[in-house]
Protein backbone atom coordinates (compact mmCIF):
# COMPACT_ATOMS: atom_id res chain seq x y z
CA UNK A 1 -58.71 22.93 -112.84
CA UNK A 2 -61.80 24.69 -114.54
CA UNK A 3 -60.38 25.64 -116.84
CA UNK A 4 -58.97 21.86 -118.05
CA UNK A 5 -62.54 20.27 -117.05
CA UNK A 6 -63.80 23.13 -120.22
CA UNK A 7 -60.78 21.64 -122.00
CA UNK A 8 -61.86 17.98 -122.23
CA UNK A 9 -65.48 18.55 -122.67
CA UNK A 10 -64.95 21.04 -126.00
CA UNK A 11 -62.90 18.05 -127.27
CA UNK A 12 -65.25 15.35 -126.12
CA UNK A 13 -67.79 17.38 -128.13
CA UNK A 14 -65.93 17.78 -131.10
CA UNK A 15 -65.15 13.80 -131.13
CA UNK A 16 -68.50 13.17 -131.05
CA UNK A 17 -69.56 15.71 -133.85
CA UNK A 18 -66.36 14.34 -136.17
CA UNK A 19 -68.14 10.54 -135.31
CA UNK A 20 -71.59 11.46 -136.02
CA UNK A 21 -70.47 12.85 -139.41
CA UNK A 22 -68.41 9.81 -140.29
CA UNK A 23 -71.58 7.11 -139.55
CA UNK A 24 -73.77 9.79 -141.57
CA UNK A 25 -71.61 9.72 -144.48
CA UNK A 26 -71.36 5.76 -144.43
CA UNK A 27 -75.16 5.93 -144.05
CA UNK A 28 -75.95 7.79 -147.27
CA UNK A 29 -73.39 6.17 -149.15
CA UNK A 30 -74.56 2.67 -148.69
CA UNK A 31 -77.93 4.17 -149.20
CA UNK A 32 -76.39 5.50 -152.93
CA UNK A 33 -75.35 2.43 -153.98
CA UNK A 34 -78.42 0.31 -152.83
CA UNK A 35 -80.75 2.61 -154.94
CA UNK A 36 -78.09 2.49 -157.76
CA UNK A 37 -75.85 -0.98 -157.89
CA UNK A 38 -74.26 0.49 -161.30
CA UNK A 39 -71.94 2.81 -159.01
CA UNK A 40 -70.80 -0.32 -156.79
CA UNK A 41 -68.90 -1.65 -160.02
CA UNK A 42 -67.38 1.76 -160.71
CA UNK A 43 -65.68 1.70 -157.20
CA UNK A 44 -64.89 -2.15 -156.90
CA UNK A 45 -63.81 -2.43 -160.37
CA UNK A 46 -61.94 -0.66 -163.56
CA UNK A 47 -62.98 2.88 -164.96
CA UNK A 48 -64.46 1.66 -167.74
CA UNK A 49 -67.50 1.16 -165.72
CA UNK A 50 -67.96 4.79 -164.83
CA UNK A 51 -69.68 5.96 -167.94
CA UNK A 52 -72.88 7.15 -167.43
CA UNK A 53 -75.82 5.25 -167.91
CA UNK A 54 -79.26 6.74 -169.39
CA UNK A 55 -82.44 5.30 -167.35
CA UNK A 56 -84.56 2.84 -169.72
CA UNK A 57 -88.00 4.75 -170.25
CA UNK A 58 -90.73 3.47 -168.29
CA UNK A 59 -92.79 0.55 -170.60
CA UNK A 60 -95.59 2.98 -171.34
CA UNK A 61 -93.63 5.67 -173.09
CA UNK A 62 -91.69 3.17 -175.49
CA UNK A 63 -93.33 4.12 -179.00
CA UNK A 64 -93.24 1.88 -182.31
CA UNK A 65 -93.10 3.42 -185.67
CA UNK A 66 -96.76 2.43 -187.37
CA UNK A 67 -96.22 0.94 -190.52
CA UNK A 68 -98.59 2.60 -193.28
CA UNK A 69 -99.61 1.17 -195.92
CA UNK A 70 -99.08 2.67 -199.15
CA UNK A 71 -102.85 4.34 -200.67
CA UNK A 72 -102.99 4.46 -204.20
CA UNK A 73 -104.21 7.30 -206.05
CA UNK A 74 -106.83 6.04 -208.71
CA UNK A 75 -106.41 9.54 -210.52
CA UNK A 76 -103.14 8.92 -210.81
CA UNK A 77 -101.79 7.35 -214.67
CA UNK A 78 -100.69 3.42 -213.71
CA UNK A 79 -96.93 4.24 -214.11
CA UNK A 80 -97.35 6.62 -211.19
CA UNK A 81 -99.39 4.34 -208.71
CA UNK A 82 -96.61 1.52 -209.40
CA UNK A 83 -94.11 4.29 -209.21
CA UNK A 84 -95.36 5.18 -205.59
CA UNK A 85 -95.86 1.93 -204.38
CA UNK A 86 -92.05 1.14 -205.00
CA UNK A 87 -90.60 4.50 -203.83
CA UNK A 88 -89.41 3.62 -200.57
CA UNK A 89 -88.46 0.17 -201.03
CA UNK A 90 -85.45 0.87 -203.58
CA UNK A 91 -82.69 3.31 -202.71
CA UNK A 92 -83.62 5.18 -206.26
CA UNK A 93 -86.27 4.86 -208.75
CA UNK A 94 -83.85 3.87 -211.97
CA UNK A 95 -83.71 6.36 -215.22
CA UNK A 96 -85.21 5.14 -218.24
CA UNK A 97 -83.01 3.38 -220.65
CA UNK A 98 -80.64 2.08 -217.72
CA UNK A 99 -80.11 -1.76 -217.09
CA UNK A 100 -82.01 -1.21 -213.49
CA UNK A 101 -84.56 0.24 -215.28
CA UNK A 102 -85.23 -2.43 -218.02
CA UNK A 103 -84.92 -5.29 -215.16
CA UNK A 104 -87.57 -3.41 -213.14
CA UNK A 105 -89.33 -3.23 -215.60
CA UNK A 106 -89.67 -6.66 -216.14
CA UNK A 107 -88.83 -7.99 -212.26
CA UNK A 108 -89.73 -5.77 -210.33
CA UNK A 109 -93.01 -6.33 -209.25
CA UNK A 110 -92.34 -7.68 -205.76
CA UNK A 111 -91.60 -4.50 -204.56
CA UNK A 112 -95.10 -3.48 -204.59
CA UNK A 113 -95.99 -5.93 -202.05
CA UNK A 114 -96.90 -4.39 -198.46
CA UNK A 115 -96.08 -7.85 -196.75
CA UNK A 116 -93.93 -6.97 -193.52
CA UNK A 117 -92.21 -10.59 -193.28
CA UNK A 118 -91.08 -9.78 -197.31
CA UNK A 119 -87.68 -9.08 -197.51
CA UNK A 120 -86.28 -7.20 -200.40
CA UNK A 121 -83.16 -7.05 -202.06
CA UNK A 122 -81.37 -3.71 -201.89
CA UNK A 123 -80.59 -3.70 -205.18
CA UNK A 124 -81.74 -5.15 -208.53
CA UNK A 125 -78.99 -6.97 -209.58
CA UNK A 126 -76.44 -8.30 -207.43
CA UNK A 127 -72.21 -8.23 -209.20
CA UNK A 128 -71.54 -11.22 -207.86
CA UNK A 129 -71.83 -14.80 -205.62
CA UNK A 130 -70.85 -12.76 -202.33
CA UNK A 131 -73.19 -10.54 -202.50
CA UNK A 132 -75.68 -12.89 -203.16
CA UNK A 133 -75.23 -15.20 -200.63
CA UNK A 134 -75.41 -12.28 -198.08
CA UNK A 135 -78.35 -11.30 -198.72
CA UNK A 136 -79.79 -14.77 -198.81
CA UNK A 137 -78.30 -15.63 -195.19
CA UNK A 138 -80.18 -13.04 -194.33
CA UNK A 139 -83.55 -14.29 -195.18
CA UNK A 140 -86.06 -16.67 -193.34
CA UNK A 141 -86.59 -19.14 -195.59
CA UNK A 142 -89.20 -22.04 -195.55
CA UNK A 143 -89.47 -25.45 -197.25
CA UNK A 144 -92.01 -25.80 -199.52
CA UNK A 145 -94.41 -29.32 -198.22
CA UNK A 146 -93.65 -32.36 -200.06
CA UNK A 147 -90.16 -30.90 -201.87
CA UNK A 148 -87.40 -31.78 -201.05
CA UNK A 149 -85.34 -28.74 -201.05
CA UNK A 150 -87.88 -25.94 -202.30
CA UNK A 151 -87.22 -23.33 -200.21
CA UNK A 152 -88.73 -19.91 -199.91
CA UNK A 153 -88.77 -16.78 -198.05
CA UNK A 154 -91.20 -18.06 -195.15
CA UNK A 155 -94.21 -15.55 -196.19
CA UNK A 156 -94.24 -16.79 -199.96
CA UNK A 157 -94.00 -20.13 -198.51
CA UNK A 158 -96.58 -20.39 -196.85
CA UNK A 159 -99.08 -18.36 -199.21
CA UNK A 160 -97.70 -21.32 -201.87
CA UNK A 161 -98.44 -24.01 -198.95
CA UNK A 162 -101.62 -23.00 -198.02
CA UNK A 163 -102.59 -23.05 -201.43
CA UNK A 164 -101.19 -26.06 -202.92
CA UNK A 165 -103.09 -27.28 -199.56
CA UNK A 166 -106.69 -26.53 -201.42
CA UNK A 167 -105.93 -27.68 -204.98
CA UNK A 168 -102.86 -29.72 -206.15
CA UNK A 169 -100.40 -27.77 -208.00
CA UNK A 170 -96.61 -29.58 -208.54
CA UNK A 171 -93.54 -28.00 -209.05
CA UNK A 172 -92.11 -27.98 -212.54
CA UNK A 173 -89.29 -29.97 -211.77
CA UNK A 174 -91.86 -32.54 -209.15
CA UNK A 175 -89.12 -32.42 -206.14
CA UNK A 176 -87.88 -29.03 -205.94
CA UNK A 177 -84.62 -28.60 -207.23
CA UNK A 178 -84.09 -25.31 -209.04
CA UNK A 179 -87.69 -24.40 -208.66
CA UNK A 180 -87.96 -22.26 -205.91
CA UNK A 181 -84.32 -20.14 -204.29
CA UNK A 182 -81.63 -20.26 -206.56
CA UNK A 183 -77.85 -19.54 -205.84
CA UNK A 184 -76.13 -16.86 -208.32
CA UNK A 185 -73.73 -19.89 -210.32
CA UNK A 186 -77.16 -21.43 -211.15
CA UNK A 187 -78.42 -17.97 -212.62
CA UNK A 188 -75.32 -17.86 -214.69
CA UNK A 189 -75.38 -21.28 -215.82
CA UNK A 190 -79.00 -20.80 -217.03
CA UNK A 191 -77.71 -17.84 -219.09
CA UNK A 192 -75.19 -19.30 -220.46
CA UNK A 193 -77.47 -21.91 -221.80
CA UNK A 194 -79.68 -19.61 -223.45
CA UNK A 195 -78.34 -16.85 -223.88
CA UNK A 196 -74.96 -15.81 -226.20
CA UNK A 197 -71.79 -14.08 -225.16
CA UNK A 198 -73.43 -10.46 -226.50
CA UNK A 199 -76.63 -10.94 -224.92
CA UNK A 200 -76.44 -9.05 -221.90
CA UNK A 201 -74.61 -6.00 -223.67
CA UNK A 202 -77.98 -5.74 -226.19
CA UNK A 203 -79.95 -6.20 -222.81
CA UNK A 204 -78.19 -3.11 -221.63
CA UNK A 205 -78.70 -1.34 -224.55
CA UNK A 206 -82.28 -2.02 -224.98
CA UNK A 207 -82.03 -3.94 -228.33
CA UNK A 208 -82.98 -7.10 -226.51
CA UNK A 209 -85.47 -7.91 -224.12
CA UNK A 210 -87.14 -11.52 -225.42
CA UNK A 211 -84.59 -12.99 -223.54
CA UNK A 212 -86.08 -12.07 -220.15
CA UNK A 213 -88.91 -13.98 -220.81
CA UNK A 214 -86.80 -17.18 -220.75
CA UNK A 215 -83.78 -16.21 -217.97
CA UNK A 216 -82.61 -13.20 -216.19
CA UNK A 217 -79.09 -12.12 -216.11
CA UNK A 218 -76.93 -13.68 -213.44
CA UNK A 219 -77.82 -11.53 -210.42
CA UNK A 220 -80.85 -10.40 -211.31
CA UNK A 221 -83.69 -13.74 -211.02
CA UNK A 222 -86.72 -13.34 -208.74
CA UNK A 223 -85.37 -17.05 -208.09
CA UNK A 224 -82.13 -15.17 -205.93
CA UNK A 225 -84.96 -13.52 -203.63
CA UNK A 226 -86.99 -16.34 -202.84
CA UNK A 227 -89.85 -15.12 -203.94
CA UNK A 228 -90.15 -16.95 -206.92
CA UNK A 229 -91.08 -20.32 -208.30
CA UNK A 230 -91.65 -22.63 -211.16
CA UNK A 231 -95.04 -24.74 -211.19
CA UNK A 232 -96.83 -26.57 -213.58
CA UNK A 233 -100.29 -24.73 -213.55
CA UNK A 234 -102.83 -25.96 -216.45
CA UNK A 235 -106.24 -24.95 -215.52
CA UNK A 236 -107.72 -21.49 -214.18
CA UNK A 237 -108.85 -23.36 -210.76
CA UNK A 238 -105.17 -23.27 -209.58
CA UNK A 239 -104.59 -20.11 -211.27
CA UNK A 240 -107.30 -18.58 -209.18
CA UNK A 241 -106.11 -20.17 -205.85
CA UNK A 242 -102.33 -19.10 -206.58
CA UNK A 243 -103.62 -15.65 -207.11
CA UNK A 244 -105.56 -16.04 -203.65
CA UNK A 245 -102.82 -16.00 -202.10
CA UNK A 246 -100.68 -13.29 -203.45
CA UNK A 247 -99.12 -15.58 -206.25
CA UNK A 248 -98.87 -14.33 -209.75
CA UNK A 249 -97.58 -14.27 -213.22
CA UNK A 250 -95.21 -11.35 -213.50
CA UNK A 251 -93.09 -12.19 -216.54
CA UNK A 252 -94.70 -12.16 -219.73
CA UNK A 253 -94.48 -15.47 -221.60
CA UNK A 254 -92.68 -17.20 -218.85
CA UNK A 255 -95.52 -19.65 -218.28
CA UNK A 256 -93.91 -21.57 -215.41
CA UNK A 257 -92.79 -18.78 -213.51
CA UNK A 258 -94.92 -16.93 -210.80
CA UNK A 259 -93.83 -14.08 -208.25
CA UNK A 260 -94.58 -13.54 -204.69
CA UNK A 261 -96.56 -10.16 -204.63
CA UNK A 262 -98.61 -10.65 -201.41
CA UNK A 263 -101.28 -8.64 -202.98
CA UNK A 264 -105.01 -9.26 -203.39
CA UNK A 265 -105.84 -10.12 -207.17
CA UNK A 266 -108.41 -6.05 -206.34
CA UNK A 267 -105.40 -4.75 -205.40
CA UNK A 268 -103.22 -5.38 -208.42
CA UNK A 269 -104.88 -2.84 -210.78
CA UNK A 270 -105.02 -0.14 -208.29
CA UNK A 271 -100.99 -0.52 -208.19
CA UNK A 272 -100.38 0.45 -211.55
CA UNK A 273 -100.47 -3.21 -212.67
CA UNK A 274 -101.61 -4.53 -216.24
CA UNK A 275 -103.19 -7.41 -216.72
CA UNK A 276 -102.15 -8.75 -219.94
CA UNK A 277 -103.59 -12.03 -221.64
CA UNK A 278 -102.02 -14.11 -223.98
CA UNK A 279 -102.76 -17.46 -225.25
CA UNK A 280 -105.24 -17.65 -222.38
CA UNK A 281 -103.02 -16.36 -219.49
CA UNK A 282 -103.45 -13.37 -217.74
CA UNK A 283 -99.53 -11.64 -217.27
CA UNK A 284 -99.69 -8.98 -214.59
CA UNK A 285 -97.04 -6.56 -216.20
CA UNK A 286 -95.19 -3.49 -214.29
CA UNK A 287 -96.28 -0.52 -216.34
CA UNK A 288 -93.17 0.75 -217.09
């Protein structure tokens, strides 16, 4: 009879261990899940869920790339400064004698500019309408005040609002128009107005290069970027307010045309740019 009586009692004991370890188990488990809800979905629904998940960093120890400016050397020749200001805005600095190289030459001064909202092309001339309509979705453009479908890239915009807000200044064609962002078939249809079927071939070869002064090859206009526009500037008042505002003549001889640099007027000679006058207008040239 003992000996039964020790018999239930060592199993009444090991019931009650075998329960207590059951509700501890539940315990922690529902305790696991509270403190991490991602592991409720991995048991209530598919695999898929299951991967592991890094933490987010606390707030404090998220870190932002500065951006720094680019410091030109005033030892350095001009070629150089401009050289260095453009480095790490093009995938390659083009060789000499190369079509690239000719239309930087003669385009490329917007990518000097150090204006973070400035979007740049990744290339200098784009092949065809595709490409150039990608890049332009990509862009933030602006209308220009009083146009009616001038539209630039929304820093240039701006700049030109603020300043045709302090002296008037029209655009060539009065409404907009062509003026400011320009799709590649109108870039083609300009040069085929001025230019012949050979043209671009003596572009490439460097036997021509009036021609720039009056329209860039299809692909390759300021006007694609939106960072370009025509205006009809007479007097050095607007010049100087233009210029204010990071607005400049880039192209030599193309009176009506002025670039976006988003550079002081101090700042241009210190990046390797040459100011130029003819007939009474000051050209800031690349010096390449």
């Amino acid at each position: 009879m003992q000996r039964i009586f020790r018999r239930v009692i060592f199993l009444f004991v090991i019931a009650f261990m075998t329960f207590a370890l059951v509700a501890s188990s539940g315990i922690s488990r529902r305790s696991l899940l509270t403190e991490n809800p991602t592991l409720t979905s991995c048991t209530e629904e598919s695999a898929s869920n299951c991967q592991p998940q890094a933490e987010a960093p606390p707030e404090a120890a998220v870190a932002y790339a500065a951006v720094i400016p680019y410091v030109p050397d005033p030892q350095q020749p001009p070629k150089e400064r401009f050289i260095g200001a453009i480095t790490d805005k093009l995938p390659m600095i083009p060789q000499p004698g190369t079509l690239d190289y000719i239309l930087l030459r003669s385009y490329g001064a917007v990518f000097a500019t150090e204006h973070p909202e400035v979007k740049l092309p990744p290339k200098l001339i784009f092949s065809n309408e595709l490409q150039t309509k990608q890049f332009q979705a990509s862009l933030n453009l602006v209308k220009i005040n009083g146009s009616s479908s001038c539209m630039l890239q929304k820093a240039a915009a701006q700049a030109l609002n603020q300043a045709r807000s302090q002296v008037a200044i029209s655009l060539r064609s009065g409404n907009g128009g062509s003026d400011c962002t320009r799709s590649f078939a109108t870039t083609y249809r300009f040069w085929r107005r001025y230019a012949k079927p050979n043209t671009l071939e003596r572009v490439r070869r460097g036997e021509e290069t009036a021609i720039l002064s009056i329209v860039a090859p299809p692909g390759a206009s300021q006007h694609l970027w939106g960072l370009a526009v025509d205006l009809q500037v007479s007097n050095s008042l607007q010049r100087q307010v233009l210029n204010n505002y990071g607005w400049f003549q880039t192209v030599e001889k193309d009176t009506p045309h002025w670039t976006y640099v988003g550079l002081e007027k101090a700042q241009m000679s210190n990046y390797g740019f040459q100011a130029k006058v003819i007939s009474g207008i000051t050209y800031w040239i690349t010096p390449l």
